[in-house]
PDB file of N, CA and C in Angstrom:
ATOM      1  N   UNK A   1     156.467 -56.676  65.101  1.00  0.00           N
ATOM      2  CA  UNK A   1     156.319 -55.438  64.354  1.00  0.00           C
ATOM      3  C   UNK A   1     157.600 -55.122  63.585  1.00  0.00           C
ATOM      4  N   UNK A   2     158.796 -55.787  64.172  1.00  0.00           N
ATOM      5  CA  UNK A   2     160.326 -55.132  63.287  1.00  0.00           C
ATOM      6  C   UNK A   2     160.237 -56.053  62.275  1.00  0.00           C
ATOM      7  N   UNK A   3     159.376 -57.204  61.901  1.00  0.00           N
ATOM      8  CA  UNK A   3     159.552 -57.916  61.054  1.00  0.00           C
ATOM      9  C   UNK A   3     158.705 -57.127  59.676  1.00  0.00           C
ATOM     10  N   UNK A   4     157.501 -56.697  60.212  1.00  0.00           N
ATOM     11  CA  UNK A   4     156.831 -55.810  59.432  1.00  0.00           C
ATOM     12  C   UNK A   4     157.880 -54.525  58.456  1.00  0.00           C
ATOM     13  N   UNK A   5     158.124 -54.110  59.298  1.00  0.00           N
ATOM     14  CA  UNK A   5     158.861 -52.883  59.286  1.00  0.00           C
ATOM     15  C   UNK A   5     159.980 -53.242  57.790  1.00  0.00           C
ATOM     16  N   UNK A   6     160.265 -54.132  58.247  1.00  0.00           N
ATOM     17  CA  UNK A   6     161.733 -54.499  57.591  1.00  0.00           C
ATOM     18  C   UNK A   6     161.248 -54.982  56.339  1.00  0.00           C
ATOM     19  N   UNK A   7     160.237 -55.706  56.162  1.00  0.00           N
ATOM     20  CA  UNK A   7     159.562 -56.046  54.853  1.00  0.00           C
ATOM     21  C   UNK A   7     159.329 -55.205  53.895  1.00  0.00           C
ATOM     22  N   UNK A   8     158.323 -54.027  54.836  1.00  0.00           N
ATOM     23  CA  UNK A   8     158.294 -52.798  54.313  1.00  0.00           C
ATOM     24  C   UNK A   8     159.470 -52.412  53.725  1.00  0.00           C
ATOM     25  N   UNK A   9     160.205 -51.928  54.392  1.00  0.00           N
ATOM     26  CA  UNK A   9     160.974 -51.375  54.083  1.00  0.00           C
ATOM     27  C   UNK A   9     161.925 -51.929  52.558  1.00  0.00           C
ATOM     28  N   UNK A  10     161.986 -53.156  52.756  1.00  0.00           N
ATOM     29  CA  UNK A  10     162.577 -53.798  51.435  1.00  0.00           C
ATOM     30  C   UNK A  10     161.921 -53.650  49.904  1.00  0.00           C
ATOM     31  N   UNK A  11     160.940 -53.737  50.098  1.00  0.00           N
ATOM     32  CA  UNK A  11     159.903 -53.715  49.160  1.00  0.00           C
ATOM     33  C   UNK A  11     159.915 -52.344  48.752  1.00  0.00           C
ATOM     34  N   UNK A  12     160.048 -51.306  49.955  1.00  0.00           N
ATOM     35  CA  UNK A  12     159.886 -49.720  49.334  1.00  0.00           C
ATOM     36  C   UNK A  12     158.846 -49.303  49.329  1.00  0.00           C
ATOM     37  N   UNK A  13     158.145 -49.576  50.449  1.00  0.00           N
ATOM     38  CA  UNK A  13     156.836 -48.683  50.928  1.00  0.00           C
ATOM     39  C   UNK A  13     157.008 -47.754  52.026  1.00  0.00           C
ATOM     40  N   UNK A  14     158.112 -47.886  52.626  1.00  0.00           N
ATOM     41  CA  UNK A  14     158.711 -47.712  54.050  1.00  0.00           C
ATOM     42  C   UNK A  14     160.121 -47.392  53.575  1.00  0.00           C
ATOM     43  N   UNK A  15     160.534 -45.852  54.234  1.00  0.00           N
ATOM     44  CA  UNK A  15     162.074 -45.595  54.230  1.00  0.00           C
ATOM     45  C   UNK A  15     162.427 -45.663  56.233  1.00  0.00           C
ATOM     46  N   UNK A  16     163.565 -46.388  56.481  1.00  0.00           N
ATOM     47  CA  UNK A  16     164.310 -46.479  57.545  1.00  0.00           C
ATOM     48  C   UNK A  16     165.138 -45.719  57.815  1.00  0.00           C
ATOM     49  N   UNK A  17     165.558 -45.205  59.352  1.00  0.00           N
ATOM     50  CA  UNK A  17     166.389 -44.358  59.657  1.00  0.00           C
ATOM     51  C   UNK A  17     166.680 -44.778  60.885  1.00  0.00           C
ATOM     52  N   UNK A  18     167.315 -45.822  61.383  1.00  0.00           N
ATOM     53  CA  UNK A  18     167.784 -45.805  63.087  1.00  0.00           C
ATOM     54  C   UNK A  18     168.663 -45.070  63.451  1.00  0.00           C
ATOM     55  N   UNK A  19     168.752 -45.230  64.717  1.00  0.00           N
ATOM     56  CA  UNK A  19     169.470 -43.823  65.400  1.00  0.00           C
ATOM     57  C   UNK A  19     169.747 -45.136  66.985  1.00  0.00           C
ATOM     58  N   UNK A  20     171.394 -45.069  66.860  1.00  0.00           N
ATOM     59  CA  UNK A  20     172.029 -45.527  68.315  1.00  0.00           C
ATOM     60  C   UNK A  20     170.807 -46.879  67.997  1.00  0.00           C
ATOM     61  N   UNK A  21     170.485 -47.464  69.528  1.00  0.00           N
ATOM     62  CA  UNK A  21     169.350 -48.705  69.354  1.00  0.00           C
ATOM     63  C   UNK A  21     168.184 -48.995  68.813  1.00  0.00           C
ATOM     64  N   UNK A  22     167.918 -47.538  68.277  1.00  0.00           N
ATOM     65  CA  UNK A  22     166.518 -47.821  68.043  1.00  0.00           C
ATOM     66  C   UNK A  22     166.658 -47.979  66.525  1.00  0.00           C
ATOM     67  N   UNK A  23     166.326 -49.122  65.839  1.00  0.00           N
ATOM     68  CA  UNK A  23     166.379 -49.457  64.448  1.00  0.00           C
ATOM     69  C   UNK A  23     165.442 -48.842  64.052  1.00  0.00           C
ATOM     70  N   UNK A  24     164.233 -48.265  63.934  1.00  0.00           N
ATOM     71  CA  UNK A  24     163.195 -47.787  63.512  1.00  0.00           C
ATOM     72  C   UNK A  24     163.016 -46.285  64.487  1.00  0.00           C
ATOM     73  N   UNK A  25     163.978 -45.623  64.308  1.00  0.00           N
ATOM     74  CA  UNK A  25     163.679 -44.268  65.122  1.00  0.00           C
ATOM     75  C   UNK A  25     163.075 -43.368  64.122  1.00  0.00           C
ATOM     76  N   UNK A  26     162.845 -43.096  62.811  1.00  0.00           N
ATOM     77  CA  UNK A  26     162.607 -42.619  61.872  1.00  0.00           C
ATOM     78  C   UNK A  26     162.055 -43.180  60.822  1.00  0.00           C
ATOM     79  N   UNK A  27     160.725 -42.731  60.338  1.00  0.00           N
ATOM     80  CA  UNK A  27     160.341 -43.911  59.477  1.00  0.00           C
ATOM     81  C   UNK A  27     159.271 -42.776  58.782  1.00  0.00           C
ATOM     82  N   UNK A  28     159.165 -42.949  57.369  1.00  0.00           N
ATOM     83  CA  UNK A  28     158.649 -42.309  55.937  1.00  0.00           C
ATOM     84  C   UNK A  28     158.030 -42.895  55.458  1.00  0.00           C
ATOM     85  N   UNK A  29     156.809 -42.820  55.102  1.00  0.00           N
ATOM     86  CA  UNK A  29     155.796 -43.613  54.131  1.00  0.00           C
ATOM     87  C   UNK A  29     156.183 -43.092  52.989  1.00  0.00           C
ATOM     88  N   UNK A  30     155.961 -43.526  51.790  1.00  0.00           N
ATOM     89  CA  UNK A  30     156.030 -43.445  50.440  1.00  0.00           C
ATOM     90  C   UNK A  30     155.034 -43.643  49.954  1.00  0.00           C
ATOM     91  N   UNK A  31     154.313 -42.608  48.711  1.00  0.00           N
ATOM     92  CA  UNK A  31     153.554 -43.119  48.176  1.00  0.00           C
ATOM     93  C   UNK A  31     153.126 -43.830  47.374  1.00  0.00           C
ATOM     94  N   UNK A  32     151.883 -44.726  47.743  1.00  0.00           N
ATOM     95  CA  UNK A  32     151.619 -45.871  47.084  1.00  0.00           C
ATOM     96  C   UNK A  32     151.889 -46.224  45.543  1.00  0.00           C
ATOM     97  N   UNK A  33     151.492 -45.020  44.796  1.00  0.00           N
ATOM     98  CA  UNK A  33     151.681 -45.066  43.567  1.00  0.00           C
ATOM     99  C   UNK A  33     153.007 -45.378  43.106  1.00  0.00           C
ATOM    100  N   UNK A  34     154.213 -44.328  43.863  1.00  0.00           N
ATOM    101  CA  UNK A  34     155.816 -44.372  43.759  1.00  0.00           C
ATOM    102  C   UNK A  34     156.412 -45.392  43.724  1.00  0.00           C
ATOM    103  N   UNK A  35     156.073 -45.804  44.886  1.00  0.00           N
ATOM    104  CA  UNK A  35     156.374 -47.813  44.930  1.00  0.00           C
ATOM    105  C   UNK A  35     155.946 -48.629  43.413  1.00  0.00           C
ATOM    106  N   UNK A  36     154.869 -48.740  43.559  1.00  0.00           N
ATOM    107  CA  UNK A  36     154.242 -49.574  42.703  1.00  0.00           C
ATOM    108  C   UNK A  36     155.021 -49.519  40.975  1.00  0.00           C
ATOM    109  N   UNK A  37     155.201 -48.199  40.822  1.00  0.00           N
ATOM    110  CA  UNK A  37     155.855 -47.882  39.828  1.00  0.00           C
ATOM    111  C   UNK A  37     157.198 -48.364  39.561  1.00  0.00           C
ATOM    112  N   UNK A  38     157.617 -48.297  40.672  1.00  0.00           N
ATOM    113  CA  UNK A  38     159.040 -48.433  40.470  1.00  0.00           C
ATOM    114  C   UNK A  38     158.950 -50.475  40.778  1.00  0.00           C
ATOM    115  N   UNK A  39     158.158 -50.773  41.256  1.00  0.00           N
ATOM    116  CA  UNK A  39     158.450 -52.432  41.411  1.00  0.00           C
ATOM    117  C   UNK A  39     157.923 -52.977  40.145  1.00  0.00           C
ATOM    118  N   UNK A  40     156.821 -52.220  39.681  1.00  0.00           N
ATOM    119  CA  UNK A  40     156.510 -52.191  38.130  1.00  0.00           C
ATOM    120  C   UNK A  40     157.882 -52.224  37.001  1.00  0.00           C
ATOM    121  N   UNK A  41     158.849 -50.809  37.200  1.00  0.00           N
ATOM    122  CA  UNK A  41     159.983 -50.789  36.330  1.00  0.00           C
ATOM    123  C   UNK A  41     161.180 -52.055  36.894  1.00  0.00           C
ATOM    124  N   UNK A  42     160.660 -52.723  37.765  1.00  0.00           N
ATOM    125  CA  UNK A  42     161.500 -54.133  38.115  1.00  0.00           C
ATOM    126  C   UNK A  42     161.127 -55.206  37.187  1.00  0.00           C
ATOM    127  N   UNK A  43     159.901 -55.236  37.233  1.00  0.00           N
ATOM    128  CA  UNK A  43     159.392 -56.546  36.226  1.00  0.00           C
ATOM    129  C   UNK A  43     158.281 -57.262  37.494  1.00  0.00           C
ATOM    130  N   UNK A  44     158.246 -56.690  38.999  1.00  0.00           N
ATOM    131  CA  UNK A  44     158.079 -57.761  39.932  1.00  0.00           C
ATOM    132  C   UNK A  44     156.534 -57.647  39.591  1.00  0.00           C
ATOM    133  N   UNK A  45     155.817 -56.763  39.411  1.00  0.00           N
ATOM    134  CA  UNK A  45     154.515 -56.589  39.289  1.00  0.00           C
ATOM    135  C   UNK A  45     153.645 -57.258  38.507  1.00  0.00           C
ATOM    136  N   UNK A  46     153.129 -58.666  38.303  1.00  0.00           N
ATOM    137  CA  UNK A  46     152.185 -59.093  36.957  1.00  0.00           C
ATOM    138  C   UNK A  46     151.556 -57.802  36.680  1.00  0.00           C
ATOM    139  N   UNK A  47     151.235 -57.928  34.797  1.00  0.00           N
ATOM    140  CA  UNK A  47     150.890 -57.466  34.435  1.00  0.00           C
ATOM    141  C   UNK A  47     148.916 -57.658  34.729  1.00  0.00           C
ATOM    142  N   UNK A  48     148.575 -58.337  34.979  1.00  0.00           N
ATOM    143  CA  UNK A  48     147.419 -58.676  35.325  1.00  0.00           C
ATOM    144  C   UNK A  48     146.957 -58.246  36.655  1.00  0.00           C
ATOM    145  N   UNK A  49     147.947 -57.824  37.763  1.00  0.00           N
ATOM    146  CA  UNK A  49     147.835 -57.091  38.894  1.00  0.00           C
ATOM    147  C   UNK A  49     147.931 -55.908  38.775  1.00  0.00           C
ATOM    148  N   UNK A  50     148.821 -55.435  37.169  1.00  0.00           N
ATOM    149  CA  UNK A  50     148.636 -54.155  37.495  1.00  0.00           C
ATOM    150  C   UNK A  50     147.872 -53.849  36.566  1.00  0.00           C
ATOM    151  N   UNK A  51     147.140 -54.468  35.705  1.00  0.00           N
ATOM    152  CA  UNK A  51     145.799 -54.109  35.007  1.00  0.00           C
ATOM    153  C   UNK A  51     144.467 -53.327  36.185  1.00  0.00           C
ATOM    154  N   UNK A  52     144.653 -54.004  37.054  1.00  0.00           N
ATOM    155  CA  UNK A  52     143.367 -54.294  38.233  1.00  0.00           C
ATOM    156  C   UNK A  52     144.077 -53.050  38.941  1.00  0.00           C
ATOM    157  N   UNK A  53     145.477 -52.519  39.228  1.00  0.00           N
ATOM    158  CA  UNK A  53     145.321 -51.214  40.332  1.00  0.00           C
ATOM    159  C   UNK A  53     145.014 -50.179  38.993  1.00  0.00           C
ATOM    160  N   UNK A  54     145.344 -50.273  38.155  1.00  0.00           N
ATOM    161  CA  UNK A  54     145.276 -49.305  36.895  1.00  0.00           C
ATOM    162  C   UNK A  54     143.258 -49.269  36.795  1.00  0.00           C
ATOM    163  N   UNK A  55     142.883 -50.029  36.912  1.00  0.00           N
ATOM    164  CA  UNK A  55     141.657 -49.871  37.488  1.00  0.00           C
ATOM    165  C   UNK A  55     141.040 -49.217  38.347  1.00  0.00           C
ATOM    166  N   UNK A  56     141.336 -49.835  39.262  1.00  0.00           N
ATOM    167  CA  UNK A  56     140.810 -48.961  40.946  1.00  0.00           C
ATOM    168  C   UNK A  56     141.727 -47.801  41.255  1.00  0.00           C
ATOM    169  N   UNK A  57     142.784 -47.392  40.139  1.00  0.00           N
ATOM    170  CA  UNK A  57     143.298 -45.611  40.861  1.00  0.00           C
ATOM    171  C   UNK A  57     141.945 -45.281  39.702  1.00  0.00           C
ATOM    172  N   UNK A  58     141.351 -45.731  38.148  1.00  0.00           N
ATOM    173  CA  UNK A  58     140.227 -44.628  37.771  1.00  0.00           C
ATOM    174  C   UNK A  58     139.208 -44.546  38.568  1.00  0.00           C
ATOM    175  N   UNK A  59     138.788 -45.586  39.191  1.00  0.00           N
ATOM    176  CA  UNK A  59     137.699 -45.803  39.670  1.00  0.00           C
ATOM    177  C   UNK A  59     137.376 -44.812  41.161  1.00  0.00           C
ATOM    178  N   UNK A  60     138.748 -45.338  41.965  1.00  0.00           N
ATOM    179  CA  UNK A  60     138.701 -43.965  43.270  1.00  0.00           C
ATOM    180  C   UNK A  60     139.580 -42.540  42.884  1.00  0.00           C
ATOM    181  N   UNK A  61     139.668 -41.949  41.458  1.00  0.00           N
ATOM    182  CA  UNK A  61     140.116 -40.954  41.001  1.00  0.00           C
ATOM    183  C   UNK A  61     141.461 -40.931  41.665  1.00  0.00           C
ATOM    184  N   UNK A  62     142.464 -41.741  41.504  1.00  0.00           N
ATOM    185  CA  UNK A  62     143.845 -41.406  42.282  1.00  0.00           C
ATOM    186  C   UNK A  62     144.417 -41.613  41.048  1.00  0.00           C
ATOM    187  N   UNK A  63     145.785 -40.228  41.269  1.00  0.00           N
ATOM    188  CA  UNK A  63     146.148 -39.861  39.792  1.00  0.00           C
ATOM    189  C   UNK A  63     147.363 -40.992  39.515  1.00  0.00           C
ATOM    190  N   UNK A  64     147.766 -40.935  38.693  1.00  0.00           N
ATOM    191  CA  UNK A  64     148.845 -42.251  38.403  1.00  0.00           C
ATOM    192  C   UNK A  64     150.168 -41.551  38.790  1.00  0.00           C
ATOM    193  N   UNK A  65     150.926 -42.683  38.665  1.00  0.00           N
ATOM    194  CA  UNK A  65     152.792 -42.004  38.751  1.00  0.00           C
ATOM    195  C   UNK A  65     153.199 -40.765  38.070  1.00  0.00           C
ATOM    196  N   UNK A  66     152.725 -41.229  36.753  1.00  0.00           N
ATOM    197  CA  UNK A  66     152.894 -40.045  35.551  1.00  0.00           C
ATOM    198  C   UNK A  66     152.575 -38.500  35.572  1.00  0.00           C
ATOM    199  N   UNK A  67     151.430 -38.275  36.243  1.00  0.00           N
ATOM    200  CA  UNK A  67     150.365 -37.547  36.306  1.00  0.00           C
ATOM    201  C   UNK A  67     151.000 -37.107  37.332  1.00  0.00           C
ATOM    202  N   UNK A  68     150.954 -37.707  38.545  1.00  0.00           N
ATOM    203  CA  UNK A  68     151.825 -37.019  39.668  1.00  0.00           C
ATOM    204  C   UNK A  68     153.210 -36.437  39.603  1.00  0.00           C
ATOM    205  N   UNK A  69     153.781 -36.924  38.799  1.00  0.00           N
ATOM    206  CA  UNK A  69     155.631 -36.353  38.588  1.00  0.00           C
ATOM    207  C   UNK A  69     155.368 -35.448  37.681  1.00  0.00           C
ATOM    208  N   UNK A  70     154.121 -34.882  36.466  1.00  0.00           N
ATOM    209  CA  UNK A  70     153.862 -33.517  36.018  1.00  0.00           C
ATOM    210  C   UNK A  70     153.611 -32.961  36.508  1.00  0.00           C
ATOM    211  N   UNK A  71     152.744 -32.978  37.442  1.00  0.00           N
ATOM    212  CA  UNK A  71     152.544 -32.229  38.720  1.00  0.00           C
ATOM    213  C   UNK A  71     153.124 -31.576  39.281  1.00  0.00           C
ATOM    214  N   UNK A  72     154.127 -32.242  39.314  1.00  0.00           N
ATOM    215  CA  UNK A  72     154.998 -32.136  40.329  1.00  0.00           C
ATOM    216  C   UNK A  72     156.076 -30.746  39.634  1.00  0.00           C
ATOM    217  N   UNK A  73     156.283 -31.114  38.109  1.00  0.00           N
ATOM    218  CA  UNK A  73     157.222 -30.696  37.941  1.00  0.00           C
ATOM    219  C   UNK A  73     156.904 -29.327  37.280  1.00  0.00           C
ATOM    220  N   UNK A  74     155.210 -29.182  37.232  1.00  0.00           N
ATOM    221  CA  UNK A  74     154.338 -27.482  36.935  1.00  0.00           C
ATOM    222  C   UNK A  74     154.529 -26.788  38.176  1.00  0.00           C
ATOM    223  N   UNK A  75     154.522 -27.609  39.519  1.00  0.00           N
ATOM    224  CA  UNK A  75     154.367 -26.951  40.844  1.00  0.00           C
ATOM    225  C   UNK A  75     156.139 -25.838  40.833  1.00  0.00           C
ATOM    226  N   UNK A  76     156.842 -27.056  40.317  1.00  0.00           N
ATOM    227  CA  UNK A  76     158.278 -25.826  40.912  1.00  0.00           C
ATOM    228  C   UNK A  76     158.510 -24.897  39.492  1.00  0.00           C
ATOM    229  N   UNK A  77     158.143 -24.964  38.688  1.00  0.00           N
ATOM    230  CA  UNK A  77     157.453 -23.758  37.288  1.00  0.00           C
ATOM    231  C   UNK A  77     157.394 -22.422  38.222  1.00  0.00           C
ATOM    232  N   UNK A  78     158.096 -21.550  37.934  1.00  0.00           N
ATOM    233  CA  UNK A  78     157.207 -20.371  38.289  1.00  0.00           C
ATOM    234  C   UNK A  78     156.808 -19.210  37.183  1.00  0.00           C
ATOM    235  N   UNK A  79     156.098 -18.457  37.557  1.00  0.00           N
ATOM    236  CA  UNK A  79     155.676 -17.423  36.204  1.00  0.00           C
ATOM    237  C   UNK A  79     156.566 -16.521  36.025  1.00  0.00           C
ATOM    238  N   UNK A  80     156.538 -15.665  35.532  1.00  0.00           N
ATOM    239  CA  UNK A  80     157.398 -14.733  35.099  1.00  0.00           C
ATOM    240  C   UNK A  80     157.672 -13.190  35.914  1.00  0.00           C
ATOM    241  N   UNK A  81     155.840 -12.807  36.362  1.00  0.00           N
ATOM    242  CA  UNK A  81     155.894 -12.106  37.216  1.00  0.00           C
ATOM    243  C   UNK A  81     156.479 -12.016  38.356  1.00  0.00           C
ATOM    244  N   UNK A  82     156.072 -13.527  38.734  1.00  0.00           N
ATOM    245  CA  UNK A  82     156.424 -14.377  40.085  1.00  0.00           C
ATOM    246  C   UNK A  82     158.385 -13.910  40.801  1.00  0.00           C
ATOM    247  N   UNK A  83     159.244 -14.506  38.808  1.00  0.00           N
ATOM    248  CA  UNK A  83     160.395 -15.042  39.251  1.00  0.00           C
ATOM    249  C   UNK A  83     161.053 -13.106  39.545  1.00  0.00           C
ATOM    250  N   UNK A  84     160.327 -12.766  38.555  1.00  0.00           N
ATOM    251  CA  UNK A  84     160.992 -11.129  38.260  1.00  0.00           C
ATOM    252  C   UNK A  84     161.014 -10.553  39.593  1.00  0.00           C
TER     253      UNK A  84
END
């Protein structure tokens, strides 16, 4: 399983945090999209693999990287009433 872990973790699906012996005392999923994006802005991703997830996020309605970081960045927006 630490071999898993550690793969994960390289790749960037998985954030690590040991503590004293335990190498995996703390551990963060990332989301799928986040990863992908960013191994995408590596070059590691064929473009033909990522034709096919660019597919199946329309197909099971999962929003893209893009879409999610606007999201993201309307959510900490506040109104006017709100800030007053």
């Amino acid at each position: 399983m630490g071999r898993a872990y550690a793969a994960l973790g390289i790749v960037g699906f998985i954030k690590i945090q040991g503590v004293g012996p335990n190498a995996f005392k703390y551990v963060l999923i990332v989301h799928p999209s986040t990863v992908i994006h960013e191994l995408n802005q590596k070059g590691i991703v064929p473009a033909e693999w990522m034709a096919v997830y660019r597919d199946r996020c329309i197909v099971t309605k999962e929003l893209s990287y893009e879409k999610r970081q606007a999201l993201r960045q309307r959510s900490k927006l506040k109104s006017i009433e709100k800030a007053g």
